[in-house]
Protein backbone atom coordinates (compact mmCIF):
# COMPACT_ATOMS: atom_id res chain seq x y z
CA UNK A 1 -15.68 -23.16 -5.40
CA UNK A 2 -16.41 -19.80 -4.30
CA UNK A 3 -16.57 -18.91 -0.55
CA UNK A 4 -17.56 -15.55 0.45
CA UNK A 5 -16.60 -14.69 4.29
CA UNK A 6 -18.75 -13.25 6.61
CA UNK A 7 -16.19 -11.39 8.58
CA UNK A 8 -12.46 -10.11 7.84
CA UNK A 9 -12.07 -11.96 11.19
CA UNK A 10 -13.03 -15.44 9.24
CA UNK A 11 -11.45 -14.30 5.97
CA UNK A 12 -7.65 -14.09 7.90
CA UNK A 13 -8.47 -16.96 10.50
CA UNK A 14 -9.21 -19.16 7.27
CA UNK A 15 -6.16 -17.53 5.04
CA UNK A 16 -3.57 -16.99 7.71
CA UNK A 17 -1.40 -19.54 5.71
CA UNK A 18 -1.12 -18.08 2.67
CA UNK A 19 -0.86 -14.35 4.05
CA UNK A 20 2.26 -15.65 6.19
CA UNK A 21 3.55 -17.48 2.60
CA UNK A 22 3.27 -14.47 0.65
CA UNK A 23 3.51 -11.91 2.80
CA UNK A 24 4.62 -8.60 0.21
CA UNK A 25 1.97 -9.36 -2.33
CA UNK A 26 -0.72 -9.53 0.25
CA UNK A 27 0.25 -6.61 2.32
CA UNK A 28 -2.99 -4.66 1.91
CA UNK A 29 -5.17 -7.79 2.29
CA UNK A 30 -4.91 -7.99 6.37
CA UNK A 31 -5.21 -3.97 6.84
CA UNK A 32 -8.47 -4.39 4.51
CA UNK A 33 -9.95 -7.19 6.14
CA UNK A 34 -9.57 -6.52 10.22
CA UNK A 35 -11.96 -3.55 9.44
CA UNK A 36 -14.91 -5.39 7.93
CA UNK A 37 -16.74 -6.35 10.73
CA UNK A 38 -19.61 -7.52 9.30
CA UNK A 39 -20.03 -8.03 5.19
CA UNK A 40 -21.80 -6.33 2.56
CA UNK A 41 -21.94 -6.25 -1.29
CA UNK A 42 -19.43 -2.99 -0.90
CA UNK A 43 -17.55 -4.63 1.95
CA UNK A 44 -16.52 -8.05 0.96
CA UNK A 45 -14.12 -10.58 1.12
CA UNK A 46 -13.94 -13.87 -0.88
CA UNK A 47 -11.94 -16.90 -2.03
CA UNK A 48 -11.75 -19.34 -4.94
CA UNK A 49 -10.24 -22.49 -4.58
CA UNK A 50 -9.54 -25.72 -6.98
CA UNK A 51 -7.26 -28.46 -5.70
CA UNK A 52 -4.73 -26.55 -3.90
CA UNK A 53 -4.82 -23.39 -6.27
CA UNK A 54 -6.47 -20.55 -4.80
CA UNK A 55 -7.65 -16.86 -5.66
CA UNK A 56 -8.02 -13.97 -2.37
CA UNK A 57 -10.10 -10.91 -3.14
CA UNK A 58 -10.90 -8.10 -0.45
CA UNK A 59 -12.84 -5.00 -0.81
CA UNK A 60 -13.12 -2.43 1.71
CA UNK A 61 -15.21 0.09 0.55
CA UNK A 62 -12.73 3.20 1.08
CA UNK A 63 -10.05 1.36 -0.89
CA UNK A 64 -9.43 -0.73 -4.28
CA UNK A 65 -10.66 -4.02 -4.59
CA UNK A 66 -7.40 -6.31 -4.05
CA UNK A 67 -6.79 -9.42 -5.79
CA UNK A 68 -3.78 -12.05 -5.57
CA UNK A 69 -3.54 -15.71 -6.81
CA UNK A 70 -4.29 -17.87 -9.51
CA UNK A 71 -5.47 -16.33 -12.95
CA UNK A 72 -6.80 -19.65 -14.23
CA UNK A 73 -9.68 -18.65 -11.23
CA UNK A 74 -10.70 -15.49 -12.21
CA UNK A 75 -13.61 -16.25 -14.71
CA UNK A 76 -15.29 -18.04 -11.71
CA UNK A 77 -14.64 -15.13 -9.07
CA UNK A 78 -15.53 -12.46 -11.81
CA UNK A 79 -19.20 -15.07 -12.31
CA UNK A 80 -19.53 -14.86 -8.85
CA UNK A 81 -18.69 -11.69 -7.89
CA UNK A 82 -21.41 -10.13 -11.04
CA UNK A 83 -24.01 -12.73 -10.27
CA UNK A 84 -23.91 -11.46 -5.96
CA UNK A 85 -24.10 -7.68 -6.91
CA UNK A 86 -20.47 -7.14 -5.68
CA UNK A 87 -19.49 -3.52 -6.33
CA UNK A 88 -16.22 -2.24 -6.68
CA UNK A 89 -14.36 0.78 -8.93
CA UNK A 90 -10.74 -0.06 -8.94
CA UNK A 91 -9.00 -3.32 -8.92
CA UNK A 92 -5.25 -3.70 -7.15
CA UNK A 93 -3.16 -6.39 -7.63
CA UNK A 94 -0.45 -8.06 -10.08
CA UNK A 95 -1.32 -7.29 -13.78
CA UNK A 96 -1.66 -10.64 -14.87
CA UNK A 97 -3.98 -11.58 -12.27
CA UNK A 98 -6.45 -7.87 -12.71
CA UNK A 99 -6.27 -8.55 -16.15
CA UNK A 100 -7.62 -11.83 -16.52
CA UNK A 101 -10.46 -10.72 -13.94
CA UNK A 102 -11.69 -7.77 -15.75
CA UNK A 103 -11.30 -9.68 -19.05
CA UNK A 104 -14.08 -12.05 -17.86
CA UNK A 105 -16.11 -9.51 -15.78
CA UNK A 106 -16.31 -7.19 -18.74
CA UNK A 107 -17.95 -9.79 -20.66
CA UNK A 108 -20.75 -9.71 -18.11
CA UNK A 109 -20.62 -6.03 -16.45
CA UNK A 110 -20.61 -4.63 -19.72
CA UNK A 111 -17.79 -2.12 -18.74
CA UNK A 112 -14.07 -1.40 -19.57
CA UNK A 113 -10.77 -0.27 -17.83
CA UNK A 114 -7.81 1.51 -17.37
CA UNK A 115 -4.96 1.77 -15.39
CA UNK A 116 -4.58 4.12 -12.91
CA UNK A 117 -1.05 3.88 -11.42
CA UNK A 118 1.25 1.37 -12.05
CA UNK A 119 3.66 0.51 -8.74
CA UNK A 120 6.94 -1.72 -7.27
CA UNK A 121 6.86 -2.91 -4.14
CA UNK A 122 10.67 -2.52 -3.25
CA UNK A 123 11.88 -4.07 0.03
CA UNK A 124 15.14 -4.09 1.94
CA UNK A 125 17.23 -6.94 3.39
CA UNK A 126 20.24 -4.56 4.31
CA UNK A 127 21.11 -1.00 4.02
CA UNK A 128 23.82 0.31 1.74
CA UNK A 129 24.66 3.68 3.90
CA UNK A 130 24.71 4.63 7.31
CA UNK A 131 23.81 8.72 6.93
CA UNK A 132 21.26 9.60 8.99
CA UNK A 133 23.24 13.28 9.50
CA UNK A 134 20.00 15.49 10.92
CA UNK A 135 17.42 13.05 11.10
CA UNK A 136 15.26 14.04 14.08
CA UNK A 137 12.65 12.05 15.26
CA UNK A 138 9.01 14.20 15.57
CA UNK A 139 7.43 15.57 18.47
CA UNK A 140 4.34 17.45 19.72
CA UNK A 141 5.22 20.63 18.41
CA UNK A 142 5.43 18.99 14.61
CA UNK A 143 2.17 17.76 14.04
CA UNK A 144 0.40 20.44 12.72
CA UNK A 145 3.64 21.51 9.81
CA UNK A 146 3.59 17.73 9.24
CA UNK A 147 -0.26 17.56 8.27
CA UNK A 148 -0.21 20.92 6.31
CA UNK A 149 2.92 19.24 4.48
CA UNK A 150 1.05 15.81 3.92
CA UNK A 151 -1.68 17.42 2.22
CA UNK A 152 0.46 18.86 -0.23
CA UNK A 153 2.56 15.82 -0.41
CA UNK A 154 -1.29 14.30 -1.39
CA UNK A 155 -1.95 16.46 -3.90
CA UNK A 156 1.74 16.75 -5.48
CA UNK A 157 2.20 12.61 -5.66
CA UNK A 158 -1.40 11.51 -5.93
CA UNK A 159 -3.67 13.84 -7.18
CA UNK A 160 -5.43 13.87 -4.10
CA UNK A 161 -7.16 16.58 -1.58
CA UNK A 162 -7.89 15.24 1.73
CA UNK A 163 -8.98 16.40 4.96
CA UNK A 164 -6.72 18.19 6.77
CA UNK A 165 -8.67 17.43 10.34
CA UNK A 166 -8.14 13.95 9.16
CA UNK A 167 -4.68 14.27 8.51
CA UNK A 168 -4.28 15.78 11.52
CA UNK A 169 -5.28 12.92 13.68
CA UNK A 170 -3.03 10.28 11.84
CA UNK A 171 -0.42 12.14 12.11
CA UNK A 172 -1.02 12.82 16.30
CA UNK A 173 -1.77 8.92 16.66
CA UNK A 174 1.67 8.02 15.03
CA UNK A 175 3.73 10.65 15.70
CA UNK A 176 6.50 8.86 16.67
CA UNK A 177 6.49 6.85 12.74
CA UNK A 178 8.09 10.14 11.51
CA UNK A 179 11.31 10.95 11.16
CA UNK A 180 12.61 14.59 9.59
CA UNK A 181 14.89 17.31 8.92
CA UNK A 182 14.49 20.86 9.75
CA UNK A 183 16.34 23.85 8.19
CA UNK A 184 16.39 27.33 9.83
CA UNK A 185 13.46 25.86 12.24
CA UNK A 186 11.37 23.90 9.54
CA UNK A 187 10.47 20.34 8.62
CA UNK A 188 11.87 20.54 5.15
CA UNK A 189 11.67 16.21 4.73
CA UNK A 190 10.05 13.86 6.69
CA UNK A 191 9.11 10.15 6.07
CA UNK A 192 6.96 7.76 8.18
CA UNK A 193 6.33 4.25 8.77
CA UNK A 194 2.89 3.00 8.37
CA UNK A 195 0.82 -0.54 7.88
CA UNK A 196 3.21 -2.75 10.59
CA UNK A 197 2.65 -6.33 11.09
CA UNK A 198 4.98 -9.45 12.81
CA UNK A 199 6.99 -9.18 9.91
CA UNK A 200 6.66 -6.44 7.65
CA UNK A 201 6.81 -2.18 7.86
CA UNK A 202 5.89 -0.07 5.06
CA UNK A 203 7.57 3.43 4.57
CA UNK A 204 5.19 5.89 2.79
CA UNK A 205 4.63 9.47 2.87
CA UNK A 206 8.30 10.21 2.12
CA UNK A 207 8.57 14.36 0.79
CA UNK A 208 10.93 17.33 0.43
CA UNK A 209 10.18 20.47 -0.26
CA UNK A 210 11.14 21.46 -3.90
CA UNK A 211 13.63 23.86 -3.02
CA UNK A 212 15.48 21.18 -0.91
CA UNK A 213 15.60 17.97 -3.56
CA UNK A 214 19.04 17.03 -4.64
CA UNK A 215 20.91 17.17 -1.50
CA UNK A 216 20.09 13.75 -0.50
CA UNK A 217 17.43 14.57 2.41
CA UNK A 218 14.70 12.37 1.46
CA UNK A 219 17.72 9.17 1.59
CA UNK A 220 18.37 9.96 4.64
CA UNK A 221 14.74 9.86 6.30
CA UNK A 222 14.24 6.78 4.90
CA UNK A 223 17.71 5.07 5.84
CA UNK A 224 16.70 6.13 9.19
CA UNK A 225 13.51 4.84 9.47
CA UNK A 226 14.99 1.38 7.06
CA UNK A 227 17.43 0.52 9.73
CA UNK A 228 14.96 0.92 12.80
CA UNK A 229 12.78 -1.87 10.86
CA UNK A 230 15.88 -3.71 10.81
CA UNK A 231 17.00 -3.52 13.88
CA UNK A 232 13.29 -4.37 15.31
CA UNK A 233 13.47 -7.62 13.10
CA UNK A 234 10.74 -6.92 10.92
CA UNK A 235 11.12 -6.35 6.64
CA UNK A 236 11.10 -2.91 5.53
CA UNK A 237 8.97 -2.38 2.23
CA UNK A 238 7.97 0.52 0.30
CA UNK A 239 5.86 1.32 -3.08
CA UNK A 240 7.36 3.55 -5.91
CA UNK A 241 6.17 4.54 -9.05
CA UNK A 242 7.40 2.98 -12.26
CA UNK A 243 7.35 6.24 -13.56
CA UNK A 244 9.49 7.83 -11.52
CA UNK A 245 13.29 6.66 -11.88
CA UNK A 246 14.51 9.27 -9.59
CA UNK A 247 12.91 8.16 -6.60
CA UNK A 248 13.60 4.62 -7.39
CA UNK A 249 17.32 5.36 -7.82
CA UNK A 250 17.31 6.42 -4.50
CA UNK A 251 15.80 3.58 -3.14
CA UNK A 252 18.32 1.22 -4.41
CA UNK A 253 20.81 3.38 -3.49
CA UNK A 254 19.74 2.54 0.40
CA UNK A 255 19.49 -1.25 -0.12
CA UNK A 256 16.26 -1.50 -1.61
CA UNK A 257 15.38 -4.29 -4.49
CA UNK A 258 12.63 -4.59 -6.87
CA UNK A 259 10.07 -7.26 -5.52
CA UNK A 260 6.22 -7.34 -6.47
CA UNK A 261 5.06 -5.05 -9.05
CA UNK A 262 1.79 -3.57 -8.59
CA UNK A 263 -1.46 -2.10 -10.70
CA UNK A 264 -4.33 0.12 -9.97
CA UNK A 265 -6.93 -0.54 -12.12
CA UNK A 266 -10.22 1.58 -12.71
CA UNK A 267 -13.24 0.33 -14.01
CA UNK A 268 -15.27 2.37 -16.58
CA UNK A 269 -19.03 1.69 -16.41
């Protein structure tokens, strides 16, 4: 049967079990939903569920459509989801499960797909090193060098220009997520934390400046800001790209292990 919520307050309140079950390969699903305050066919969240099995979907109109749970569900949530008008561009989730959705909803949509990026979410149990050697954490004075060097960090890693007013303001609200290292007076790598619940803490954003990679900067950012998730109690994850074995070396150089892989998918109308 498919339910669609009127409220990301009713889709968690009615899905709090399985988002504290699987906690890594739902981690976008509770940031998505507490913004949709009221639904829409761009803003929607929905469920499909067959004695005990069960298939999540959330789309907030700013992001990917995420989906997680059983595939054997998918022809009934991609039936529902063309019959209501749903709309969506990209689909996020474990191949498998994006896969067999878009298999069905192509049948009725009339479209086709690609993927977009393919991911790893990595997390860490315990950290291999202790160097933190020039870590600083980030202060007043930082927030404008950190947004110019976020935008470029934007365009470099995802082919993205944003805002820089926009960045900005992040950056100000959670200034003290970032940790750095300067040389001769300038942030030369930085890495924050971002998307923190009871349990989890993602590290994103992490970036050197060209001229600094290879000495090990961007390792140490990020053991910094691993072993204060630690130490709070919470699980520190992070996504890398499966196309990029240097970064990912590093990672499981600090402690980091392979857990959920992830998919981007884009829909071609």
């Amino acid at each position: 049967m498919l339910k669609i919520y009127t409220s990301g307050k009713e889709f968690l309140e009615d899905n709090k079990d399985i988002l504290e079950k699987y906690p890594l390969e739902t981690v976008f699903f509770e940031a998505n939903a507490k913004y949709i305050e009221k639904t829409n066919k761009n803003n929607f969240l929905a469920k499909v569920s067959v004695n005990g099995r069960f298939l999540i979907a959330v789309h907030n109109a700013r992001y990917p459509m995420v989906l997680f749970g059983d595939k054997s569900l998918c022809a009934e949530f991609a039936d529902g989801a063309y019959k209501l008008k749903l709309t969506f561009d990209k689909v996020l989730g474990e191949l498998e499960t994006c896969e067999a959705f878009l298999h069905e909803y192509e049948k009725l949509a009339k479209c086709t797909h690609e993927i977009n990026h393919s991911m790893d979410i990595m997390r860490c149990d315990s950290v291999l090193t202790d160097n933190v050697e020039g870590v600083e954490m980030a202060t007043e004075d930082d927030v404008d060098e950190l947004a110019e060097l976020s935008v470029v960090f934007a365009k470099e890693a995802l082919g993205d220009d944003v805002d820089i007013d926009e960045v900005k303001h992040s950056v100000s609200s959670r200034l003290s997520s970032f940790r750095l290292i300067r040389h001769d007076g300038r942030i030369v790598s930085f890495a924050s934390k971002k998307r923190g619940t009871d349990k989890l803490s993602c590290i994103a954003d992490v970036y050197t400046l060209p001229s600094y990679r290879g000495q090990g900067l961007s390792c140490k950012v990020v053991t910094a800001l691993t072993k204060q998730i630690l130490d709070s109690g919470k699980l520190p994850y992070l996504f890398v790209d499966k196309t990029n074995p240097v970064s990912n070396h590093l990672y499981t150089k600090i402690g980091y292990t392979y857990a959920v892989p992830q998919y981007e998918i884009k829909i071609i109308r």
